[in-house]
N, C-alpha and C. Protein backbone atom coordinates (compact mmCIF):
# COMPACT_ATOMS: atom_id res chain seq x y z
N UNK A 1 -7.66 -6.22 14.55
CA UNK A 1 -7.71 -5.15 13.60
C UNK A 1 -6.47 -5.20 12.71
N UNK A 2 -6.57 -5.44 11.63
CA UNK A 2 -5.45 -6.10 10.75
C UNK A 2 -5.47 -5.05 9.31
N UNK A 3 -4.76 -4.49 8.56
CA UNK A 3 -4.88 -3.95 6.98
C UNK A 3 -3.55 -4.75 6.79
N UNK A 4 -4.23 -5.58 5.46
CA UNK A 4 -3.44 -6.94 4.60
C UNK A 4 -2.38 -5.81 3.78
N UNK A 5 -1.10 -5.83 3.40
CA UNK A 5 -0.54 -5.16 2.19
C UNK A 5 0.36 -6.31 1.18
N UNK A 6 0.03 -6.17 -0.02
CA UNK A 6 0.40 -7.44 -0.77
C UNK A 6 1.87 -6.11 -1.67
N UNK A 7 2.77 -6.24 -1.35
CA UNK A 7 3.80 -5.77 -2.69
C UNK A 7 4.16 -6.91 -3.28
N UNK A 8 3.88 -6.38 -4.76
CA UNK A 8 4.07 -6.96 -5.43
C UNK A 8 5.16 -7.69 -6.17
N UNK A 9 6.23 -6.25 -6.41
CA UNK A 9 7.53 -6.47 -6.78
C UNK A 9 8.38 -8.01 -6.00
N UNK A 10 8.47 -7.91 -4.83
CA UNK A 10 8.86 -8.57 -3.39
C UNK A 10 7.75 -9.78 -3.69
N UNK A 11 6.76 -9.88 -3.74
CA UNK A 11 5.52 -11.23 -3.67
C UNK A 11 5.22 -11.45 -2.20
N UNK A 12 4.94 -10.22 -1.33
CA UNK A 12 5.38 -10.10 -0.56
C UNK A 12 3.79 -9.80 0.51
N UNK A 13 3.60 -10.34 1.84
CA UNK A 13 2.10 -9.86 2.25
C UNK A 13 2.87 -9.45 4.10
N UNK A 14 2.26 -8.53 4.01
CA UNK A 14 2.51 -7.93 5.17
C UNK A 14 1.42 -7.17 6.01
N UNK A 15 1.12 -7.59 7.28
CA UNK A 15 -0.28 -7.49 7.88
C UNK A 15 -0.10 -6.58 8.85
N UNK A 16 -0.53 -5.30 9.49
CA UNK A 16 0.01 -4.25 9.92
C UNK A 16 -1.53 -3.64 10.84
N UNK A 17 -1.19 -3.91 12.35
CA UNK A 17 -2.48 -4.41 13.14
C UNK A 17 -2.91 -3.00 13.90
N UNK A 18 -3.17 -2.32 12.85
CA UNK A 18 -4.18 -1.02 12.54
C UNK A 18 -5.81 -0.88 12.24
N UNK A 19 -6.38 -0.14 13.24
CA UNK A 19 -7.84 0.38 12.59
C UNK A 19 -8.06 0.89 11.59
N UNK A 20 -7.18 1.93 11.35
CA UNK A 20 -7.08 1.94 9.72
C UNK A 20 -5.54 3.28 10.01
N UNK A 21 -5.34 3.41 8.52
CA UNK A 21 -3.83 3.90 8.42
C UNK A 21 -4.35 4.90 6.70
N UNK A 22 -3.54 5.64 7.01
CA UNK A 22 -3.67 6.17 5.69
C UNK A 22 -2.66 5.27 4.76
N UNK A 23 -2.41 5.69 3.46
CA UNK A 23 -1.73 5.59 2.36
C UNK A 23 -0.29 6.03 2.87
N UNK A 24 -0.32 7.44 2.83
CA UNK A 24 0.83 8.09 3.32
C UNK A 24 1.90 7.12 4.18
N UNK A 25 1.18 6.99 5.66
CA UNK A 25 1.77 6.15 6.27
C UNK A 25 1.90 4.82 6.57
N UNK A 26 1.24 3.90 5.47
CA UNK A 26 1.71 2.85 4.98
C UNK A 26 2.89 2.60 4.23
N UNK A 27 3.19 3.62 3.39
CA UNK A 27 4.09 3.27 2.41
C UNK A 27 5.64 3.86 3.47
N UNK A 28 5.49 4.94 4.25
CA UNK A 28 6.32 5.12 5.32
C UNK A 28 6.85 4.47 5.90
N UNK A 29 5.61 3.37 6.82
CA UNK A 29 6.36 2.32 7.96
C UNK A 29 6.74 1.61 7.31
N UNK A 30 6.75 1.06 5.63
CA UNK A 30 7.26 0.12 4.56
C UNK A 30 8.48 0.69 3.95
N UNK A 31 8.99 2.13 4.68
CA UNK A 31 10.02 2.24 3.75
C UNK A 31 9.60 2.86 2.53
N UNK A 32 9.13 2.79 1.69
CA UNK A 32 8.60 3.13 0.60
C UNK A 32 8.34 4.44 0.32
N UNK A 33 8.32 4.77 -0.54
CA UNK A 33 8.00 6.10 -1.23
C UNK A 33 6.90 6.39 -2.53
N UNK A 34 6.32 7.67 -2.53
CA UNK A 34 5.12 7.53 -3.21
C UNK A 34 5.11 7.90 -4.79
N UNK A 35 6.52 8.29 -4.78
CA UNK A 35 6.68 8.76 -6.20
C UNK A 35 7.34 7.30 -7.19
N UNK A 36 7.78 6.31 -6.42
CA UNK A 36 7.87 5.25 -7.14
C UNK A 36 7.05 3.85 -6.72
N UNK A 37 6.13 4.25 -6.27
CA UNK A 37 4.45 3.21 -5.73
C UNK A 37 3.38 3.65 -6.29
N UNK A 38 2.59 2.89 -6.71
CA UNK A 38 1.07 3.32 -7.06
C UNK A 38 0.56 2.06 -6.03
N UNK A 39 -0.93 2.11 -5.17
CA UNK A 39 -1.13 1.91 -4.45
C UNK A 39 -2.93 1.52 -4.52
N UNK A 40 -3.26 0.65 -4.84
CA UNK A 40 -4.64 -0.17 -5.28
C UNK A 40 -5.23 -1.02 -4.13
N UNK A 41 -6.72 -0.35 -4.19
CA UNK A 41 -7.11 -1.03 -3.23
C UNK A 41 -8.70 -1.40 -3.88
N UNK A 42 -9.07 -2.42 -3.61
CA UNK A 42 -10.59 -2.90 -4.79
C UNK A 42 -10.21 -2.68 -5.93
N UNK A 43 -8.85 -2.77 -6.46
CA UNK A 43 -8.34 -2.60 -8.12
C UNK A 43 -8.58 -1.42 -8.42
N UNK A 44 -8.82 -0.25 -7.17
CA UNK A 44 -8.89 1.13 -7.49
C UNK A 44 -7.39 2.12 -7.01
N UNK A 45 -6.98 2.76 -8.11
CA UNK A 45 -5.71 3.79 -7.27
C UNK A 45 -6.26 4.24 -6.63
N UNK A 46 -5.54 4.40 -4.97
CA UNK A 46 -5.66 5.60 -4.27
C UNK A 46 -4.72 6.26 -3.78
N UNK A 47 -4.77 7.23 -3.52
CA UNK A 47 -4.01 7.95 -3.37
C UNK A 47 -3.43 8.12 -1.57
N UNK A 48 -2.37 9.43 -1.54
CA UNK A 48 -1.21 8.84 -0.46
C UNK A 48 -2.47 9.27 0.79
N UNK A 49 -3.80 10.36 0.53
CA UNK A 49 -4.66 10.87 1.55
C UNK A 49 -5.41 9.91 1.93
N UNK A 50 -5.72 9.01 1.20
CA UNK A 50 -6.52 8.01 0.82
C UNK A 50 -6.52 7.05 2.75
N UNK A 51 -7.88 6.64 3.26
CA UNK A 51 -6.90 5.61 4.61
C UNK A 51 -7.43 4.69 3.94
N UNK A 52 -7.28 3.58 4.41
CA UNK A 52 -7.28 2.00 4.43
C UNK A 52 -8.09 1.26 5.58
N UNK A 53 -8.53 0.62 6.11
CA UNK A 53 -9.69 0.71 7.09
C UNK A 53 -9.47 -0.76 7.30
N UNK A 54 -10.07 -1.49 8.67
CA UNK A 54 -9.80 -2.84 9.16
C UNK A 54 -10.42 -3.57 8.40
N UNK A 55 -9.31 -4.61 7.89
CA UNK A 55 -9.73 -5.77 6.99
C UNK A 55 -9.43 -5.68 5.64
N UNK A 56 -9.27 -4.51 5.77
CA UNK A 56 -8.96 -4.09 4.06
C UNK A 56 -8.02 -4.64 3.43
N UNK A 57 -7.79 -4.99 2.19
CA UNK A 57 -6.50 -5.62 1.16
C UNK A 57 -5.77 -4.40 0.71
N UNK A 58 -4.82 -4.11 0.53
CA UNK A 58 -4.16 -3.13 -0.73
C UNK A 58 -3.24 -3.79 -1.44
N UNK A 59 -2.74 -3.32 -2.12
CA UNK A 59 -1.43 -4.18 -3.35
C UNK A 59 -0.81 -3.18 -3.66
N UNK A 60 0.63 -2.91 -3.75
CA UNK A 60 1.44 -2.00 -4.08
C UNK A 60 2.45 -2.43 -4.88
N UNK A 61 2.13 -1.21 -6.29
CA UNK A 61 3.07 -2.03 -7.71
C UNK A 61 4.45 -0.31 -7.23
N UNK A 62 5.61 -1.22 -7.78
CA UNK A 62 6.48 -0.81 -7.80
C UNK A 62 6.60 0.23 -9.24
N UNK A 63 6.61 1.47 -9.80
CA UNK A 63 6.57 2.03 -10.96
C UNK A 63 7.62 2.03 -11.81
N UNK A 64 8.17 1.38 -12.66
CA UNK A 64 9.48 1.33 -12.98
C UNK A 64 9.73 2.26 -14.46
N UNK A 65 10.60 3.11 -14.96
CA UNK A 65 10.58 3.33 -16.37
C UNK A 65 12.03 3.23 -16.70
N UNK A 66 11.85 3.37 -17.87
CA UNK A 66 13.22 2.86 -18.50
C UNK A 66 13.70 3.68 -19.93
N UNK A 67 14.77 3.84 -20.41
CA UNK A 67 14.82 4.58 -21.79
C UNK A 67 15.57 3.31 -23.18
């Protein structure tokens, strides 16, 4: 029982041997935070309620802005 996580920033794949996990606490056990992640899974945002389910891919872009 595996959910794939690809960050992007990093080029980075990390396999996390869960039935499934939410959003929330993906980006948690990664350290990460949700106000500077957006979080795609089938090239769809989901959100932090959102779970992730065995086998699943996600990709997590880093949000950056600038002035």
């Amino acid at each position: 029982m595996v959910v794939r996580v690809r960050i992007l920033e990093s080029n980075e794949y990390i396999e996390l041997e869960v039935k499934e996990i939410s959003v929330r606490e993906i980006l948690s056990k990664l350290g990460l935070t949700l106000s500077e992640h957006i979080v795609l899974k089938n090239g769809e945002v989901i959100t932090e309620d959102d779970v992730v389910e065995d086998g699943s891919e996600v990709v997590i872009f880093t949000v950056k802005s600038g002035g």
